[in-house]
C-alpha atoms as a PDB file:
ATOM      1  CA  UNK A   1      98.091  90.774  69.851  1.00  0.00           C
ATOM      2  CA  UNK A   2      94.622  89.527  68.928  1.00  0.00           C
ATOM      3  CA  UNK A   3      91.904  90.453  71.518  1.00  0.00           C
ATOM      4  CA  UNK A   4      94.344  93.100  73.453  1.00  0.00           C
ATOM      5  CA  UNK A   5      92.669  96.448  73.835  1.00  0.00           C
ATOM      6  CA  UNK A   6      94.791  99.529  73.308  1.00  0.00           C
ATOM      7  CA  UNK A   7      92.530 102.076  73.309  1.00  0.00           C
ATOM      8  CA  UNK A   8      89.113 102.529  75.397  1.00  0.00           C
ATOM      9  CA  UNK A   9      86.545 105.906  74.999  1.00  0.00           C
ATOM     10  CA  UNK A  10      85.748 107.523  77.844  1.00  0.00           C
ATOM     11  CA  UNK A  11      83.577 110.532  79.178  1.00  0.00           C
ATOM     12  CA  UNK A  12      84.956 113.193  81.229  1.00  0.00           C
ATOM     13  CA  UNK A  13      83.544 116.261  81.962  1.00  0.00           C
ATOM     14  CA  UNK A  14      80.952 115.713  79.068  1.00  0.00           C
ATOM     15  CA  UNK A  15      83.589 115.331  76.963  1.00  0.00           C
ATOM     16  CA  UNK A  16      85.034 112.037  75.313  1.00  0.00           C
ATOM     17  CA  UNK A  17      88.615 110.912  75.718  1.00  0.00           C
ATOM     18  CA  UNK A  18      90.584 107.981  74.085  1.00  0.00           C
ATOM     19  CA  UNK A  19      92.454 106.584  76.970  1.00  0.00           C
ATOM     20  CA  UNK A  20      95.622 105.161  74.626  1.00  0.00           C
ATOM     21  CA  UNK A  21      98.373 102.092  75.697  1.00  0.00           C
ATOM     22  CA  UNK A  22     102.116 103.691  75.799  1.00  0.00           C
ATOM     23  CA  UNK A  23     103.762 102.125  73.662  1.00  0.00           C
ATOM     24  CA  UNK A  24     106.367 100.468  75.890  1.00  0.00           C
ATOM     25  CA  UNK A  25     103.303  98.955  77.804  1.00  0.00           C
ATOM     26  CA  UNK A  26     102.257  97.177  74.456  1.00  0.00           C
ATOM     27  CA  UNK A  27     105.627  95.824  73.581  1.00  0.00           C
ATOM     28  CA  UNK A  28     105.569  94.593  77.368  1.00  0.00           C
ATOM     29  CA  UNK A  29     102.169  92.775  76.264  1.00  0.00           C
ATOM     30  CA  UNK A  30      99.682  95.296  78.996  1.00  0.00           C
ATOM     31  CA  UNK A  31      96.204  95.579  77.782  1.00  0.00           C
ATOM     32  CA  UNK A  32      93.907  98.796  78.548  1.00  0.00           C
ATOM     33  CA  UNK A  33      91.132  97.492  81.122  1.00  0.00           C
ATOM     34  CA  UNK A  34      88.320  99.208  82.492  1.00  0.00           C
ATOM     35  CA  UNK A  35      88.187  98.739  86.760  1.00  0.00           C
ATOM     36  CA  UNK A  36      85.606  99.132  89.109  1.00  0.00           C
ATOM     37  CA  UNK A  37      86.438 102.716  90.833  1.00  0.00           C
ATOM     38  CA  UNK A  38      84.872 102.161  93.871  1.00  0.00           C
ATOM     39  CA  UNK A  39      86.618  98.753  94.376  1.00  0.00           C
ATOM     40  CA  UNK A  40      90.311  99.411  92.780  1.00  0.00           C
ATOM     41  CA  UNK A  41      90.793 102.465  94.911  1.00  0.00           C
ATOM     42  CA  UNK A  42      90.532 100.464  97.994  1.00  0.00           C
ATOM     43  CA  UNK A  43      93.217  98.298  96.498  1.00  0.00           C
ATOM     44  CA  UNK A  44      95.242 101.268  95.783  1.00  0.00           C
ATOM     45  CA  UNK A  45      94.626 102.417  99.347  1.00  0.00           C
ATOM     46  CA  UNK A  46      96.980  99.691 100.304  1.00  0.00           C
ATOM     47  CA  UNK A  47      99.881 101.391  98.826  1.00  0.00           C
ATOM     48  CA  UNK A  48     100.085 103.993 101.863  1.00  0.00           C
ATOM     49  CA  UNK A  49     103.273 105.210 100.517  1.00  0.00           C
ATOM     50  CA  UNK A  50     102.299 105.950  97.201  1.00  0.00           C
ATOM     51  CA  UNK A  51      98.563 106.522  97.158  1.00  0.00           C
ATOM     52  CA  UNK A  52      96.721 110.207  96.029  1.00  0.00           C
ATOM     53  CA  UNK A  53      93.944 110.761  97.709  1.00  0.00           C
ATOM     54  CA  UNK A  54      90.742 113.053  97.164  1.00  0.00           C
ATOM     55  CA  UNK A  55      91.776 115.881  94.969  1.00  0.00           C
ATOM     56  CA  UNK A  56      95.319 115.118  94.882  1.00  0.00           C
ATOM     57  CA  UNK A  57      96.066 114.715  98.568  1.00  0.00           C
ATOM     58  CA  UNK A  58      99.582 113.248  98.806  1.00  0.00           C
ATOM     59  CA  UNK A  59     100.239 113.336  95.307  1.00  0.00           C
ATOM     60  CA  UNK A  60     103.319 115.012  94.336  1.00  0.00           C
ATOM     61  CA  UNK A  61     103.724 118.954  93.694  1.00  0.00           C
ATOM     62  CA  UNK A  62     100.708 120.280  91.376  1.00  0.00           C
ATOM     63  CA  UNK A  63     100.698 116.621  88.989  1.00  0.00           C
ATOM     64  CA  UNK A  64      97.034 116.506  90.062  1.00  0.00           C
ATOM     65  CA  UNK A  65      96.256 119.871  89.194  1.00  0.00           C
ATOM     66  CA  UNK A  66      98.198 119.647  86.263  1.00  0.00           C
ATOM     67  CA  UNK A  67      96.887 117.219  84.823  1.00  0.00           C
ATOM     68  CA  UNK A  68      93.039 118.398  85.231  1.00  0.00           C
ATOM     69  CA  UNK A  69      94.369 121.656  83.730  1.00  0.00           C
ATOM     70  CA  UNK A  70      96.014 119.675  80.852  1.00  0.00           C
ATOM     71  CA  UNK A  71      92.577 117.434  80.195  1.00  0.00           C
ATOM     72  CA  UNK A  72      90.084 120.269  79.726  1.00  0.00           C
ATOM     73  CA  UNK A  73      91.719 120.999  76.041  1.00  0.00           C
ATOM     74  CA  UNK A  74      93.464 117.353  75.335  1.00  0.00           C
ATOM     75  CA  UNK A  75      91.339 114.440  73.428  1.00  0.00           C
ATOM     76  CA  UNK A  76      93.687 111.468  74.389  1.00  0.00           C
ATOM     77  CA  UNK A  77      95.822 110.217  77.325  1.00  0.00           C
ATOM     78  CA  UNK A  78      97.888 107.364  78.174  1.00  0.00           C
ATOM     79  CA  UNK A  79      96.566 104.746  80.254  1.00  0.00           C
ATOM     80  CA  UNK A  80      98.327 104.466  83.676  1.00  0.00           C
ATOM     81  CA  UNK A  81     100.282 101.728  84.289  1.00  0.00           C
ATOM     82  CA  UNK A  82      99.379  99.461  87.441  1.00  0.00           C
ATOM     83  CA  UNK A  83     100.642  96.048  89.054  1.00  0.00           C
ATOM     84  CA  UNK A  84      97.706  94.337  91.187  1.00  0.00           C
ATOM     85  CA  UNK A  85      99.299  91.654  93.255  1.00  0.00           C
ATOM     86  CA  UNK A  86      98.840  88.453  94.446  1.00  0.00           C
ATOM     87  CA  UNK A  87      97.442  89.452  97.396  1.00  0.00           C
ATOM     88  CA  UNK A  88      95.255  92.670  95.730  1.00  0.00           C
ATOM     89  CA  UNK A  89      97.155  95.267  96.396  1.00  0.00           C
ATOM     90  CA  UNK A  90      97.360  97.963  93.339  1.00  0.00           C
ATOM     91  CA  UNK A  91     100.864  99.685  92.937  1.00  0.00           C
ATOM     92  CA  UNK A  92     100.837 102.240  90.134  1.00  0.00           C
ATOM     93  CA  UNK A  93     104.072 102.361  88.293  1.00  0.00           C
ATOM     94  CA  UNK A  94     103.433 105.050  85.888  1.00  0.00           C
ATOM     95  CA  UNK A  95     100.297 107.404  86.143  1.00  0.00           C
ATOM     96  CA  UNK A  96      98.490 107.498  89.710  1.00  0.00           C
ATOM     97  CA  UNK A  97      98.283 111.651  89.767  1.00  0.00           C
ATOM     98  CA  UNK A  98      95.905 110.637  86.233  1.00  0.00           C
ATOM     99  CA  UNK A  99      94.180 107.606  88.064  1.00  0.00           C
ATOM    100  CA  UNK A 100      93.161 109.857  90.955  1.00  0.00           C
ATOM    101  CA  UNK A 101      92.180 112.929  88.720  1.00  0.00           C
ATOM    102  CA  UNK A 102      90.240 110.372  87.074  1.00  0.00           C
ATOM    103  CA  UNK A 103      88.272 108.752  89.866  1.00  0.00           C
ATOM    104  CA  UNK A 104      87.334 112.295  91.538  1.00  0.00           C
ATOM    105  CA  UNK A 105      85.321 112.543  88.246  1.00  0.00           C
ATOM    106  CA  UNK A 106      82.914 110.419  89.708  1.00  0.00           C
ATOM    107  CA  UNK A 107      83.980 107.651  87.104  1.00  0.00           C
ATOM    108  CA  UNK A 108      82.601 104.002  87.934  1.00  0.00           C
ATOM    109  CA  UNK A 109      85.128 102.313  85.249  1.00  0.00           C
ATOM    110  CA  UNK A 110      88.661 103.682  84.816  1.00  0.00           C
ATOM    111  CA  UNK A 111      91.009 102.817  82.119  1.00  0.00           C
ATOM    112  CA  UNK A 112      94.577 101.271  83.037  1.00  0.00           C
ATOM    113  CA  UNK A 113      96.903  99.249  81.540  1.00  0.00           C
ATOM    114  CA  UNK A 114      98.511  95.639  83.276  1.00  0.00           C
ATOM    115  CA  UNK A 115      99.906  92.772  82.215  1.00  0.00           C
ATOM    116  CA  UNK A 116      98.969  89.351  82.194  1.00  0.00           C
ATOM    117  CA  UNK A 117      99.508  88.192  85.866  1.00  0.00           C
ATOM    118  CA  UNK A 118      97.994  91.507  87.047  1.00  0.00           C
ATOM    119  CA  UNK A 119      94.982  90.871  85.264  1.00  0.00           C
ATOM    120  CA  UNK A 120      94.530  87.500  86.759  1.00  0.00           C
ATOM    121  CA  UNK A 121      95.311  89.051  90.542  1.00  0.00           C
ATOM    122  CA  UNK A 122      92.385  91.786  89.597  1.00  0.00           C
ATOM    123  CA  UNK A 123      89.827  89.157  88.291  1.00  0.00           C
ATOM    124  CA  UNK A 124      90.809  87.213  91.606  1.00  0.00           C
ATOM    125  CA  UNK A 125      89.977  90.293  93.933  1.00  0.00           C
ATOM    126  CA  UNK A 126      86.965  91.419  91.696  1.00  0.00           C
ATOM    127  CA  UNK A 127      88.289  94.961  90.905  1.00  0.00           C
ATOM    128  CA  UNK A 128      87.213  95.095  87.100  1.00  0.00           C
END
């Protein structure tokens, strides 16, 4: 898979954190790609069913608070795994309590991980 990226650095908290592709993701073909915050989350707004809002409003249980818990000592993650459709819309299918811990960190770029036709639908809609 010449060219895929599997593994991006980023800072959180002052502190840097490899942002890995599960492995299933990478047989699949995904890649790890960095999207605009401001941009994607209004694409993931879409999902009204589905989306975590500002510190983990309508996330699930304590995954939010779990996982900033679980960051402050770990060095590595996996990316979350997102579908951007045709028509923009971003529907997480592994990962959104991470994406939204994530974006509350005042990130501008956030690493996730799509396939191909996603990552033609998220050049179309300018979310990277």
């Amino acid at each position: 898979m010449k060219g895929v990226h599997t593994t991006v650095q980023i800072k959180v908290q002052d502190r840097d954190i490899a942002i890995e592709l599960d492995k299933h993701d990478a047989r699949l073909g995904y890649e790890v790609v960095l999207v605009d915050a401001h941009k994607f989350d209004k694409a993931f707004q879409q999902d009204t069913n589905f989306y975590v809002g500002p510190q983990g409003a309508g996330g699930i249980g304590k995954r939010y608070e779990n996982f900033g818990k679980w960051l402050q000592d770990g060095d590595s993650m996996i990316a979350s795994t997102v579908d951007v459709l045709p028509n923009g819309k971003a529907v997480f299918t592994n990962g959104r309590h991470r994406y939204a811990y994530l974006r509350d960190q005042d990130l501008t770029r956030i690493p996730v991980a799509m396939d191909k036709q996603s990552l033609e639908n998220a050049h179309k809609h300018k979310l990277l």
